[in-house]
N, C-alpha and C. Protein backbone atom coordinates (compact mmCIF):
# COMPACT_ATOMS: atom_id res chain seq x y z
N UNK A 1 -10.64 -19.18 2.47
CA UNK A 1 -9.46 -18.36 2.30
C UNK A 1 -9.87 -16.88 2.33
N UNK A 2 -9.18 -15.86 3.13
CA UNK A 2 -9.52 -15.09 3.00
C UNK A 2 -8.50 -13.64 2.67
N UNK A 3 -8.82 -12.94 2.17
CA UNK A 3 -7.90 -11.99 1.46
C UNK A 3 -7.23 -10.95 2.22
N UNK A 4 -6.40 -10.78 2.08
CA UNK A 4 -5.73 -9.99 2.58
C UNK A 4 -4.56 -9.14 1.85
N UNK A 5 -4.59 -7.40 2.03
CA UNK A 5 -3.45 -6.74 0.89
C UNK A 5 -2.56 -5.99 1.49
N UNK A 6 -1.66 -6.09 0.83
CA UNK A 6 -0.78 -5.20 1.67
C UNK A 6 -0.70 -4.00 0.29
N UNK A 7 0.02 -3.21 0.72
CA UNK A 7 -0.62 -1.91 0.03
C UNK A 7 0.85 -0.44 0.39
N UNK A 8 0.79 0.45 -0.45
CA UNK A 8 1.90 1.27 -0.03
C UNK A 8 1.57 2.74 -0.51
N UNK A 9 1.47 3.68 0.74
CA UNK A 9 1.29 4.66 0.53
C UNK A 9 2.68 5.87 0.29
N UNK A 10 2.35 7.08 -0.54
CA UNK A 10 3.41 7.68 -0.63
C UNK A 10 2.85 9.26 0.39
N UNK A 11 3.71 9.30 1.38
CA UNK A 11 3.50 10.18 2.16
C UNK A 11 3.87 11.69 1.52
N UNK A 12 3.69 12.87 2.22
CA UNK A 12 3.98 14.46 1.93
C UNK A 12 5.62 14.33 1.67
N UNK A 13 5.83 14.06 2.56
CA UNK A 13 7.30 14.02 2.66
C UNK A 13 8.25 13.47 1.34
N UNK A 14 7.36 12.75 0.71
CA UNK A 14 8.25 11.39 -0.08
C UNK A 14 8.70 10.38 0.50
N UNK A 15 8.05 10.12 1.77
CA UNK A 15 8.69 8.32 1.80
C UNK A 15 7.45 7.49 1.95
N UNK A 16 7.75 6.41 2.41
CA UNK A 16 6.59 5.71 1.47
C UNK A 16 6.40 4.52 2.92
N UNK A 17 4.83 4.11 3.16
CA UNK A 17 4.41 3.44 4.25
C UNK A 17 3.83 2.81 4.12
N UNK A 18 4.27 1.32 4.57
CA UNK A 18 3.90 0.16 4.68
C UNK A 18 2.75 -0.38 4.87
N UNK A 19 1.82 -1.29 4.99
CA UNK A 19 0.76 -1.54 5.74
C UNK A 19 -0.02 -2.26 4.91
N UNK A 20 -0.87 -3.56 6.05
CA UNK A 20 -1.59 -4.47 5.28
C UNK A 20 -3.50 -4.07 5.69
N UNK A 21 -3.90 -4.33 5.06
CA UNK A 21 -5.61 -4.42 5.36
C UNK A 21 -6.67 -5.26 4.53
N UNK A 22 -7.40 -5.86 5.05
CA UNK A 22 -8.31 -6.11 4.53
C UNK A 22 -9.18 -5.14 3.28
N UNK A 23 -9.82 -4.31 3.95
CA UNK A 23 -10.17 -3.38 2.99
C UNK A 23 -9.59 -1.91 3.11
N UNK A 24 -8.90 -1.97 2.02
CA UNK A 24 -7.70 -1.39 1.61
C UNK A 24 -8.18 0.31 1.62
N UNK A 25 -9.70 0.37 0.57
CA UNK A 25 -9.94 1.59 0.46
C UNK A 25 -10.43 2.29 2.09
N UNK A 26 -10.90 1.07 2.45
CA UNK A 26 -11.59 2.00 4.37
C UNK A 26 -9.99 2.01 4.84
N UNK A 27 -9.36 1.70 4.45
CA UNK A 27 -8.22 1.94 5.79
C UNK A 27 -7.22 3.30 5.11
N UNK A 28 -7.13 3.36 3.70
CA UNK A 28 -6.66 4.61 2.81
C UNK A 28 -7.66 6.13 4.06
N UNK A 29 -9.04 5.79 3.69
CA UNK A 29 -9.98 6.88 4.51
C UNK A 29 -9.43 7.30 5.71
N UNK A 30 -8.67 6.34 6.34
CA UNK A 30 -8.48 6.24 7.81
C UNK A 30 -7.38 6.75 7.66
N UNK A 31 -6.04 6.37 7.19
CA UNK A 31 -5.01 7.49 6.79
C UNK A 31 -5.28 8.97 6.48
N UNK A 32 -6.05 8.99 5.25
CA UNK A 32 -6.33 10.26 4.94
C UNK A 32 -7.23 11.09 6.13
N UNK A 33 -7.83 10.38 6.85
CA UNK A 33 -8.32 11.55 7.59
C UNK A 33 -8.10 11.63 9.57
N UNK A 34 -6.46 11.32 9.12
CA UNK A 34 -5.80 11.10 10.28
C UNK A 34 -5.91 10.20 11.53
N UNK A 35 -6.73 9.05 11.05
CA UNK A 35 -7.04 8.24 11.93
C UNK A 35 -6.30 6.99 11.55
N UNK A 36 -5.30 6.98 11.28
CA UNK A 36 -4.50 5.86 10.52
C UNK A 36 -3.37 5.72 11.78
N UNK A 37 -2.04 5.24 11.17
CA UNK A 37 -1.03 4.78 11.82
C UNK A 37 -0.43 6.27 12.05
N UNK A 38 0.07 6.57 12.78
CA UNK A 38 1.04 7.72 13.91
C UNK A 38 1.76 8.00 12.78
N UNK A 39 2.55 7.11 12.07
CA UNK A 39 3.61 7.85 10.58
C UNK A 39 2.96 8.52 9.80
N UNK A 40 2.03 8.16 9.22
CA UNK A 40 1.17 8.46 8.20
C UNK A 40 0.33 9.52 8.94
N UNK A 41 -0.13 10.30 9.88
CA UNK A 41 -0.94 11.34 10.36
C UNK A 41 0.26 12.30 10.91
N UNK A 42 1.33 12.59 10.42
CA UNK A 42 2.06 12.91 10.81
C UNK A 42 2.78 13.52 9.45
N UNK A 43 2.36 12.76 8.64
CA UNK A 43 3.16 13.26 6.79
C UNK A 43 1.67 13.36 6.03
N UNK A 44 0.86 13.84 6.36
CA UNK A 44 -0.45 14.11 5.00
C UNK A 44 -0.04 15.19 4.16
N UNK A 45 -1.09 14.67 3.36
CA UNK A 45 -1.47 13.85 3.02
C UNK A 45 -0.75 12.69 2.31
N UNK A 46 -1.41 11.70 2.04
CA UNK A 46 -0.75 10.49 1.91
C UNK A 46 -1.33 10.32 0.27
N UNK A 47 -0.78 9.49 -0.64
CA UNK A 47 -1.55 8.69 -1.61
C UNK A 47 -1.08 7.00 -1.66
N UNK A 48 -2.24 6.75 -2.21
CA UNK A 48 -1.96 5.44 -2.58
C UNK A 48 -1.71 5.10 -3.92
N UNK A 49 0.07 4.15 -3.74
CA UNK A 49 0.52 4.11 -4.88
C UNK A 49 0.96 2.32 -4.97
N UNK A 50 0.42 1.58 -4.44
CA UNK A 50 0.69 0.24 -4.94
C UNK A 50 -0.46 -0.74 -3.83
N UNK A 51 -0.69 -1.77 -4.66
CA UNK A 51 -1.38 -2.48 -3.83
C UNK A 51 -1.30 -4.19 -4.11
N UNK A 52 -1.27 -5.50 -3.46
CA UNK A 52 -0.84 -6.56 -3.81
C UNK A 52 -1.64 -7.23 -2.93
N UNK A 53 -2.38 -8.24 -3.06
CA UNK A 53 -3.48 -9.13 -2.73
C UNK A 53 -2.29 -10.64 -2.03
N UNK A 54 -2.84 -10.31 -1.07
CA UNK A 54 -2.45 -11.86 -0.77
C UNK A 54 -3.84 -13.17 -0.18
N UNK A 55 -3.08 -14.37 0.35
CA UNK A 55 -4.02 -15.54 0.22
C UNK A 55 -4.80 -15.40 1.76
N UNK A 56 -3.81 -14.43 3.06
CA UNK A 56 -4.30 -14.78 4.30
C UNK A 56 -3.36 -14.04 4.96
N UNK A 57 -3.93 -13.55 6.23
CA UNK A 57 -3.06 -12.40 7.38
C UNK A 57 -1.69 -13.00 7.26
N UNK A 58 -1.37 -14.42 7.37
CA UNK A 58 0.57 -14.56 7.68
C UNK A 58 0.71 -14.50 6.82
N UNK A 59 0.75 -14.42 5.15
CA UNK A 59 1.27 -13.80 4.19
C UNK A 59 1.30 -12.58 3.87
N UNK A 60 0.24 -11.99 3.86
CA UNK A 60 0.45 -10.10 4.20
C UNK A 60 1.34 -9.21 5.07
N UNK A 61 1.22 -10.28 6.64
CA UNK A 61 2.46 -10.01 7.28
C UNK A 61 3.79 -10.19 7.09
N UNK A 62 3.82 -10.98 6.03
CA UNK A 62 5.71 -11.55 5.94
C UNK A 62 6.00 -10.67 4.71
N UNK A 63 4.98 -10.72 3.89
CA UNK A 63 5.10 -9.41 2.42
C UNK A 63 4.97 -8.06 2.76
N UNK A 64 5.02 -7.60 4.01
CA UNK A 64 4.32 -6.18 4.50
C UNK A 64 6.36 -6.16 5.45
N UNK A 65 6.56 -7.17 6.21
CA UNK A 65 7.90 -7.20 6.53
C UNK A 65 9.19 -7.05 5.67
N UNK A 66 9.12 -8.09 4.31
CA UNK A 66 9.92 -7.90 3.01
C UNK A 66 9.71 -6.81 2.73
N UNK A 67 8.59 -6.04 2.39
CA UNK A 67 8.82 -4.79 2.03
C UNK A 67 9.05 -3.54 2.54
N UNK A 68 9.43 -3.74 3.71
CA UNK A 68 9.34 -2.19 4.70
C UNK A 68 10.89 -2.33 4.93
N UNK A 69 11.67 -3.52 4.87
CA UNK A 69 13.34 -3.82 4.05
C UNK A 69 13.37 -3.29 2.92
N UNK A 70 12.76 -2.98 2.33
CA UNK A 70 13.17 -2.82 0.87
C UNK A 70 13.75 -1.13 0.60
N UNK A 71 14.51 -0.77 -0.30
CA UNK A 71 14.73 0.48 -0.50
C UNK A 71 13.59 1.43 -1.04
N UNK A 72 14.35 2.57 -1.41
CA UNK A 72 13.62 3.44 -1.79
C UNK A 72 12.96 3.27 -3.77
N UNK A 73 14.46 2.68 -3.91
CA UNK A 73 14.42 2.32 -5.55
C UNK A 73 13.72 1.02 -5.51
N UNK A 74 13.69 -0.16 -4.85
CA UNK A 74 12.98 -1.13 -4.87
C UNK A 74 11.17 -0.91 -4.83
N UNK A 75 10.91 -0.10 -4.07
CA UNK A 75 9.39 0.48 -4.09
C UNK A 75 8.65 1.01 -4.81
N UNK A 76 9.92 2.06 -5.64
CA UNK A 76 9.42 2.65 -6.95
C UNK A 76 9.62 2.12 -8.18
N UNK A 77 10.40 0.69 -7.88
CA UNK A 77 9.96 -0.72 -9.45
C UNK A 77 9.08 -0.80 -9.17
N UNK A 78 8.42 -1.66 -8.02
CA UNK A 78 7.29 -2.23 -7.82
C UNK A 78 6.08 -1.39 -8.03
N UNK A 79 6.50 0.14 -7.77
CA UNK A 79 5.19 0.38 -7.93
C UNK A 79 4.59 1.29 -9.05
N UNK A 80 6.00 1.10 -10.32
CA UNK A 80 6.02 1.64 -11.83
C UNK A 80 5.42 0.28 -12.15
N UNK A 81 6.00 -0.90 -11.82
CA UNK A 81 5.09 -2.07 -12.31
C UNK A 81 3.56 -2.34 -12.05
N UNK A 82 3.88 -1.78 -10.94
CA UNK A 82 1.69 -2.07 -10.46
C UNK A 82 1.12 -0.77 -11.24
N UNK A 83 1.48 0.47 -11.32
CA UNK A 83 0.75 1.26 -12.65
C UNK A 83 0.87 0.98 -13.68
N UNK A 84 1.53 0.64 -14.70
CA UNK A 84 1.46 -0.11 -15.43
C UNK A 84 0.26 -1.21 -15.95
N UNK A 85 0.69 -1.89 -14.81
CA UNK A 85 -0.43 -3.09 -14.97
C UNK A 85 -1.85 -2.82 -14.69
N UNK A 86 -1.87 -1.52 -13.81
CA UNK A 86 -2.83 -1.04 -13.76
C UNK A 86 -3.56 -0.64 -14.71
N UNK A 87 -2.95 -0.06 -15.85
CA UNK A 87 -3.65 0.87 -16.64
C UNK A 87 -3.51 -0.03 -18.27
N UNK A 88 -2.86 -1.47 -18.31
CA UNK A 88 -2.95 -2.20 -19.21
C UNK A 88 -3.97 -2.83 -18.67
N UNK A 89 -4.92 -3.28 -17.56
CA UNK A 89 -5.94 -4.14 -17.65
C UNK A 89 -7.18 -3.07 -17.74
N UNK A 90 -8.07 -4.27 -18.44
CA UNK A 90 -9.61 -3.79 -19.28
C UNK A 90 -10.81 -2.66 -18.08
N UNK A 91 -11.12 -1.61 -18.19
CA UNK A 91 -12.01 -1.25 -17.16
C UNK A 91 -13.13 -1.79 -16.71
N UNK A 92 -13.39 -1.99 -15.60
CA UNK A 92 -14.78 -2.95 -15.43
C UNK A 92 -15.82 -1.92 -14.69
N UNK A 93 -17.46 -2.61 -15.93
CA UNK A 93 -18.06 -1.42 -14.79
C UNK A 93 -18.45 0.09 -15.70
């Protein structure tokens, strides 16, 4: 099984971009230093504000589709919930 995340950046602008990767932090690099997707090199800088692990590429793709439907208020539950949870689990390391 192999992993796969889909992940959501918040652009200059304030809107917010979709996208799945394997490794999440090399492909953030690749945004940030304009070698990313055409939306995102186009609104920098970008941050990364949510991230969600899935089991394998056709689940990242169908969770990367559900969410690029989703609103503006739907993105910013999800991704008050993933800080959150972020900062309630133990630091490792």
């Amino acid at each position: 099984m192999e992993n796969w995340f889909v992940y959501l950046l918040k652009c200059s602008d304030k809107s917010y971009y979709t996208g799945i990767a394997q490794d999440v932090e090399e492909r953030l690099e690749r945004h940030q230093t304009g070698r990313g997707a055409e939306y995102t090199k186009a609104r920098l800088p970008v941050e990364h504000v949510y991230t969600e692990k899935t089991d394998n590429h056709s689940k990242a793709l169908a969770r990367e589709k559900w969410l690029k439907r989703q609103t503006h208020r739907v993105k910013e539950a999800l991704i008050k919930e993933w800080v959150a949870a972020q900062k309630a689990s133990p630091k490792r390391g």
